[in-house]
Each structure stands twice: as C-alpha cells, then as structure tokens.
PDB file of N, CA and C in Angstrom:
ATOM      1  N   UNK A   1       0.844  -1.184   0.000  1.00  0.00           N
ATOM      2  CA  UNK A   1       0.000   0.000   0.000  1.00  0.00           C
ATOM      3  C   UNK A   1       0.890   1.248   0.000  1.00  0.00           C
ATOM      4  N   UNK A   2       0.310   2.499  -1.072  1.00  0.00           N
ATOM      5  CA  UNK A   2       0.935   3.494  -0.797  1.00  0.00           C
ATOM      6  C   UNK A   2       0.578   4.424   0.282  1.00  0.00           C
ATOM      7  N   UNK A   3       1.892   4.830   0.740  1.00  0.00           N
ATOM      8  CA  UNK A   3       1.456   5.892   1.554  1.00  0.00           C
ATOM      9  C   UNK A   3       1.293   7.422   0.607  1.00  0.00           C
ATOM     10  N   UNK A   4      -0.279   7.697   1.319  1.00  0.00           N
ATOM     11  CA  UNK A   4      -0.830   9.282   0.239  1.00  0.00           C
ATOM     12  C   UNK A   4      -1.013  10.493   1.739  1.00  0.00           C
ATOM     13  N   UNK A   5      -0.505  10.004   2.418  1.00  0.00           N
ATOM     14  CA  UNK A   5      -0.849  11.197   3.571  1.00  0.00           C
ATOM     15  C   UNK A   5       0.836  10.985   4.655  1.00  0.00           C
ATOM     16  N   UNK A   6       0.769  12.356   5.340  1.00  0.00           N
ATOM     17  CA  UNK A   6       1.722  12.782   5.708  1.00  0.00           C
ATOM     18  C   UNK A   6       1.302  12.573   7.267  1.00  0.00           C
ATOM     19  N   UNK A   7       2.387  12.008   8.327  1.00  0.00           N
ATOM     20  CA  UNK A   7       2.102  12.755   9.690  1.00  0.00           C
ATOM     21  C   UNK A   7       2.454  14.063  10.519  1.00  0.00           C
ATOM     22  N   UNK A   8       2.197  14.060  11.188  1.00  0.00           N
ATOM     23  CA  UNK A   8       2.741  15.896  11.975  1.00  0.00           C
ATOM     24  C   UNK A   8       4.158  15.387  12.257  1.00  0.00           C
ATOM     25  N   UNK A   9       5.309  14.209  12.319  1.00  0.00           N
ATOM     26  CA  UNK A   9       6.097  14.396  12.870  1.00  0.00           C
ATOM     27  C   UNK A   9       7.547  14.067  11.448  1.00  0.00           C
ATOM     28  N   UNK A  10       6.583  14.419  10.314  1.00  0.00           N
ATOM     29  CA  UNK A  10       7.751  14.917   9.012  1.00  0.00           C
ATOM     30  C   UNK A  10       8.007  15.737   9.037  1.00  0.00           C
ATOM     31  N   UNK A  11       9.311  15.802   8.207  1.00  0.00           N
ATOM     32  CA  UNK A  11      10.164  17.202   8.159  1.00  0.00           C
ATOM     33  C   UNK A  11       9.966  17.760   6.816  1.00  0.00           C
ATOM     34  N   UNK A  12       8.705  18.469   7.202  1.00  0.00           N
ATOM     35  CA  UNK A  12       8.457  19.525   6.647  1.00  0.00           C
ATOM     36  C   UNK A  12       9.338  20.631   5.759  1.00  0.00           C
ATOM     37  N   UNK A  13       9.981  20.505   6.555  1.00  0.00           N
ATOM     38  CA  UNK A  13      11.398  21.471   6.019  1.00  0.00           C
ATOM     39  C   UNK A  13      11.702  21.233   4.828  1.00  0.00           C
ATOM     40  N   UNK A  14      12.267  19.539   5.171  1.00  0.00           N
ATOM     41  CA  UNK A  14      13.180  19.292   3.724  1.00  0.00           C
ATOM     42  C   UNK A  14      11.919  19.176   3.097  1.00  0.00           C
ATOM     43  N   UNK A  15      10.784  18.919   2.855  1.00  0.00           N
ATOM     44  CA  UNK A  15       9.555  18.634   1.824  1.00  0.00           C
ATOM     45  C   UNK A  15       9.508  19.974   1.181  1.00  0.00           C
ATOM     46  N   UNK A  16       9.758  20.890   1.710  1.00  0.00           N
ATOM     47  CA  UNK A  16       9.266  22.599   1.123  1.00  0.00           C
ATOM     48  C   UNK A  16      10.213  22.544   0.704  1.00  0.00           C
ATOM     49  N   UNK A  17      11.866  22.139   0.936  1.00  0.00           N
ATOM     50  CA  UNK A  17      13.024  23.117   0.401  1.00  0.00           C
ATOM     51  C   UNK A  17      13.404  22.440  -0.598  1.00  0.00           C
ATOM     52  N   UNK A  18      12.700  20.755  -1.141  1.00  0.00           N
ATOM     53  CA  UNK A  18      13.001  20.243  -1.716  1.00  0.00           C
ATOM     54  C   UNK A  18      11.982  20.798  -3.272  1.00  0.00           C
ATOM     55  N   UNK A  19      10.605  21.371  -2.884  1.00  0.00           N
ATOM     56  CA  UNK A  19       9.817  21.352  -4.029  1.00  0.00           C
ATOM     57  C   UNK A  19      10.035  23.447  -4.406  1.00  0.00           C
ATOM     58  N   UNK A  20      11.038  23.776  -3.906  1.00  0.00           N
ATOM     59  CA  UNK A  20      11.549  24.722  -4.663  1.00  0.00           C
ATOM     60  C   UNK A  20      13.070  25.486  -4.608  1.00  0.00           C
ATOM     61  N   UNK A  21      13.539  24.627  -5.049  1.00  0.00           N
ATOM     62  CA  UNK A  21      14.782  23.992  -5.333  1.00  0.00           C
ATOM     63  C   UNK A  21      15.600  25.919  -6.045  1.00  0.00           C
ATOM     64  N   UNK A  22      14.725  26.894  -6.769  1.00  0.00           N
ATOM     65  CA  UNK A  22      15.503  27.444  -7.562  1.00  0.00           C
ATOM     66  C   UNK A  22      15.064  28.985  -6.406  1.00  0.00           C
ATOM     67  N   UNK A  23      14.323  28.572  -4.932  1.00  0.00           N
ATOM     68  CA  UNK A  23      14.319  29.774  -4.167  1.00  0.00           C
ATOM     69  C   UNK A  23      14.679  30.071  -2.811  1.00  0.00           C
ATOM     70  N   UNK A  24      15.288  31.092  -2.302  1.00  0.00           N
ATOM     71  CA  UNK A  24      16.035  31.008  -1.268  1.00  0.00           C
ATOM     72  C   UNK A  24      14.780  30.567   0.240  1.00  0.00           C
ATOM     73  N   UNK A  25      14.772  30.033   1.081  1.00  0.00           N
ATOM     74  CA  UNK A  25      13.770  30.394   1.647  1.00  0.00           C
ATOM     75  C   UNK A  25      14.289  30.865   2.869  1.00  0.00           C
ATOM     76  N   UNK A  26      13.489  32.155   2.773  1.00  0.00           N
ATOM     77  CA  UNK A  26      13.767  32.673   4.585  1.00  0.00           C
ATOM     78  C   UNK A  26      12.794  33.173   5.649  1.00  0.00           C
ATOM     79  N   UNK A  27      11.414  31.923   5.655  1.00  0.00           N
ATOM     80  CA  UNK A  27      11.380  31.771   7.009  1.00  0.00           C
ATOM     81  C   UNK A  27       9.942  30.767   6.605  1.00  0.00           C
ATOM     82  N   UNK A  28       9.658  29.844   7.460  1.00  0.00           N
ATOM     83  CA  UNK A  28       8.625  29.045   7.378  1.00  0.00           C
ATOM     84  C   UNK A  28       7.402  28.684   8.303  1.00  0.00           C
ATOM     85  N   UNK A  29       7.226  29.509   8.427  1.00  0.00           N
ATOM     86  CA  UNK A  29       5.918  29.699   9.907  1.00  0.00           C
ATOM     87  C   UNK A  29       4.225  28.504   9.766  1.00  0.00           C
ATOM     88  N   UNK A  30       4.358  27.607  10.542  1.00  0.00           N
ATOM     89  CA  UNK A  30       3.342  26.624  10.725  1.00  0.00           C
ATOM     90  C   UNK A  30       2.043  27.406  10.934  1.00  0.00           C
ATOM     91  N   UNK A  31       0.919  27.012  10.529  1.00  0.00           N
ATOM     92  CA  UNK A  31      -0.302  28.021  10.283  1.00  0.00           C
ATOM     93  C   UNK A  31      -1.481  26.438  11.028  1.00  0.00           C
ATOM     94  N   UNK A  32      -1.965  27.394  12.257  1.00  0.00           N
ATOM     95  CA  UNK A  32      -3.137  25.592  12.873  1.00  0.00           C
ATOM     96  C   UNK A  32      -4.226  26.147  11.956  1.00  0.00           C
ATOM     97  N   UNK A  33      -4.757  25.017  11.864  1.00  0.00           N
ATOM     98  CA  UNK A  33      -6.313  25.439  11.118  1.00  0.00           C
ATOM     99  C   UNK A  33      -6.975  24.414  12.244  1.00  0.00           C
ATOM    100  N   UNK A  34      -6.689  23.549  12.709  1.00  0.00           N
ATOM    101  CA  UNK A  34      -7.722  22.280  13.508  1.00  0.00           C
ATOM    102  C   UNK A  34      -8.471  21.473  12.728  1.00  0.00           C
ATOM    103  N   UNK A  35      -8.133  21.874  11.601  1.00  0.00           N
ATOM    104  CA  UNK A  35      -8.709  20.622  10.289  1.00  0.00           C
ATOM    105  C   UNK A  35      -7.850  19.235  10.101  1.00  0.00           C
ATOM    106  N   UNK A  36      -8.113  18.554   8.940  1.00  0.00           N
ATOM    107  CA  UNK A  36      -7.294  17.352   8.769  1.00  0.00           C
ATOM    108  C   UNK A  36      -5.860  17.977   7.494  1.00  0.00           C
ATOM    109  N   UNK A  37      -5.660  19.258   7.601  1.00  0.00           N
ATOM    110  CA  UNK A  37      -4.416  19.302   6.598  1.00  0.00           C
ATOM    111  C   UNK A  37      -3.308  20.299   7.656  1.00  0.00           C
ATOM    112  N   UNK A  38      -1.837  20.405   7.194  1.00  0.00           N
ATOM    113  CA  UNK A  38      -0.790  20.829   7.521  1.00  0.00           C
ATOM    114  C   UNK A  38      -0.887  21.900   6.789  1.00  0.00           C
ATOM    115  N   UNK A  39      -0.978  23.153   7.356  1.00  0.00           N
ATOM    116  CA  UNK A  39      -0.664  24.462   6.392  1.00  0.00           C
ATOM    117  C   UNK A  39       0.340  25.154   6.722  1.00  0.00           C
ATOM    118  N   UNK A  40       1.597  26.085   6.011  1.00  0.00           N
ATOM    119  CA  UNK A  40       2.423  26.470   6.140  1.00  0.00           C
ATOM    120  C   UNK A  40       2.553  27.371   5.523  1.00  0.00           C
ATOM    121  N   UNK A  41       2.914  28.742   6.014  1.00  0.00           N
ATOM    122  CA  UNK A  41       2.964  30.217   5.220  1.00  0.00           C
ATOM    123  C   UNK A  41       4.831  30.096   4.858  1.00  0.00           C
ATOM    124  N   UNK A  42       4.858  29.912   3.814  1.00  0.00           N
ATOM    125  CA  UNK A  42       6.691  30.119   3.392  1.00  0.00           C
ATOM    126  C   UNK A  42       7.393  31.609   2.732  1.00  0.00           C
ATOM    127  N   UNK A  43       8.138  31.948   3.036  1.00  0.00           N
ATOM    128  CA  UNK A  43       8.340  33.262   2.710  1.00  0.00           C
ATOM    129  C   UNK A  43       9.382  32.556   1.993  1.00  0.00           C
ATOM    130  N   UNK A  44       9.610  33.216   0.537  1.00  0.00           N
ATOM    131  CA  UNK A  44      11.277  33.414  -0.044  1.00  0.00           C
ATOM    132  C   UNK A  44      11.783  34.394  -0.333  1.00  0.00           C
ATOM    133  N   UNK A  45      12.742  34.445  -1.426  1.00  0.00           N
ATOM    134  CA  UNK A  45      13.178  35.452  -2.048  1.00  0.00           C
ATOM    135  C   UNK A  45      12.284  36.159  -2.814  1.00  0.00           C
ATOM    136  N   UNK A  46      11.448  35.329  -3.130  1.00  0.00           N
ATOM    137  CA  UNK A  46      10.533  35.737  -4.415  1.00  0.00           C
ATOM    138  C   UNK A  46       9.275  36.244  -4.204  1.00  0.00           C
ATOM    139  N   UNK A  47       8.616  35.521  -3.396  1.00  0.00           N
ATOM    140  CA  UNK A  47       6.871  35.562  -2.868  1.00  0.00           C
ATOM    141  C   UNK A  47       6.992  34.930  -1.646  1.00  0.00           C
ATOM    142  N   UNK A  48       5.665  35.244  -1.522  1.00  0.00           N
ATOM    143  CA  UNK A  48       5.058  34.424  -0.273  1.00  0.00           C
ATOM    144  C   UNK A  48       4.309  33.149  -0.646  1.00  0.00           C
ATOM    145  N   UNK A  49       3.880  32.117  -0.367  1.00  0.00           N
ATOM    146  CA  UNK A  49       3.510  30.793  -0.648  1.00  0.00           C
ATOM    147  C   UNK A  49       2.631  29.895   0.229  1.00  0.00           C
ATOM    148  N   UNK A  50       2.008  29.390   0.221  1.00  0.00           N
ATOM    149  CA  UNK A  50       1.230  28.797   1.246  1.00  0.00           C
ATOM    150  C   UNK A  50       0.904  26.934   0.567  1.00  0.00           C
ATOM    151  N   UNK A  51       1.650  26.365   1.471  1.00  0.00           N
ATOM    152  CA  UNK A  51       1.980  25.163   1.151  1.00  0.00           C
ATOM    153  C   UNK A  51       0.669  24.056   2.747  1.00  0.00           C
ATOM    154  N   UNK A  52      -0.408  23.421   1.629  1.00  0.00           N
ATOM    155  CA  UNK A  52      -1.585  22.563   2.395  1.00  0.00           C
ATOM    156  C   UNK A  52      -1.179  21.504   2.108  1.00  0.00           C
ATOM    157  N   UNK A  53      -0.654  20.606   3.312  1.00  0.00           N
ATOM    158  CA  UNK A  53      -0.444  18.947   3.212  1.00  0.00           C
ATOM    159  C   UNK A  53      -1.618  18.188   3.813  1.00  0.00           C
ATOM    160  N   UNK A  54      -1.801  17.348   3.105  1.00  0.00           N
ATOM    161  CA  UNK A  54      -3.065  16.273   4.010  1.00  0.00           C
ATOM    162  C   UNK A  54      -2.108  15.549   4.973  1.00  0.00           C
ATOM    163  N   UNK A  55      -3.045  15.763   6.184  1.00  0.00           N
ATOM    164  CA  UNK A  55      -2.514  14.933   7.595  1.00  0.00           C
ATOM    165  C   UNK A  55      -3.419  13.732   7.678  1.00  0.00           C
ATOM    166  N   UNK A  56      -3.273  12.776   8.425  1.00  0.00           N
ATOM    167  CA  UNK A  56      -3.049  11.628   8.261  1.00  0.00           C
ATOM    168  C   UNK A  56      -3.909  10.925   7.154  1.00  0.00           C
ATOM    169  N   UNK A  57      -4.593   9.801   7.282  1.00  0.00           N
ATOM    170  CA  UNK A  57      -4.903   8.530   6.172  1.00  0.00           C
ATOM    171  C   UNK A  57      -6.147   8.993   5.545  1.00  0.00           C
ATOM    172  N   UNK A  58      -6.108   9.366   4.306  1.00  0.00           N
ATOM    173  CA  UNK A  58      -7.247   9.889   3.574  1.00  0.00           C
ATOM    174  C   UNK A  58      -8.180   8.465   2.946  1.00  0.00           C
ATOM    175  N   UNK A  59      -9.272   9.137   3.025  1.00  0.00           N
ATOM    176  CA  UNK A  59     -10.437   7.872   2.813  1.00  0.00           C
ATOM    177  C   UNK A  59     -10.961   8.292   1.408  1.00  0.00           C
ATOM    178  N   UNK A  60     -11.200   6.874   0.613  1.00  0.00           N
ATOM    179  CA  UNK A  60     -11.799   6.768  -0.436  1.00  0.00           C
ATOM    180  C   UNK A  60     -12.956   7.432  -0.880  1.00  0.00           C
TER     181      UNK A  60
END
C-alpha cells in the first residue's frame, strides 16, 4: 500500500526546500487550522507561498 498522507512528525522542512529547489527560503511559519491538513505560510526570495499537506490517512 501506498502511503498518500503525511504525519505531523515529518520534516516539513526538507519537503518545502526540496519542491523549490531554484528559491532562497527565509522563514517558514506553521499556520493551525484544527482541520485534517498541515498548512504552512513560506516566505522566499521571491513571494510568499502557502503550502496545504493532508494529515493523516485519507479515505476513499
């Protein structure tokens, strides 16, 4: 089985710094919503960005 969902205790970090590879990033502030996704406000060089991960096991 694949895994399609993320838990709270990934590193986030490398997941963001990996899916933009061509921008500096300087600063990554965790955003709660109390829903079932991970939201994250990312600042770079360039823009601002807002990166929604699904938290845990998503249903059919």
């Amino acid at each position: 089985m694949i895994k399609d969902y993320f838990s709270i205790d990934e590193n986030f970090t490398d997941i963001i710094e990996k899916s933009l590879p061509d921008m500096k990033i300087l600063n990554i502030k965790p955003i709660s919503t109390g829903w079932t996704n991970i939201v994250f406000e990312v600042a770079t060089d360039c823009r601002k960005l807002f990166f929604q991960i699904s938290k845990g096991q998503l249903l059919d």
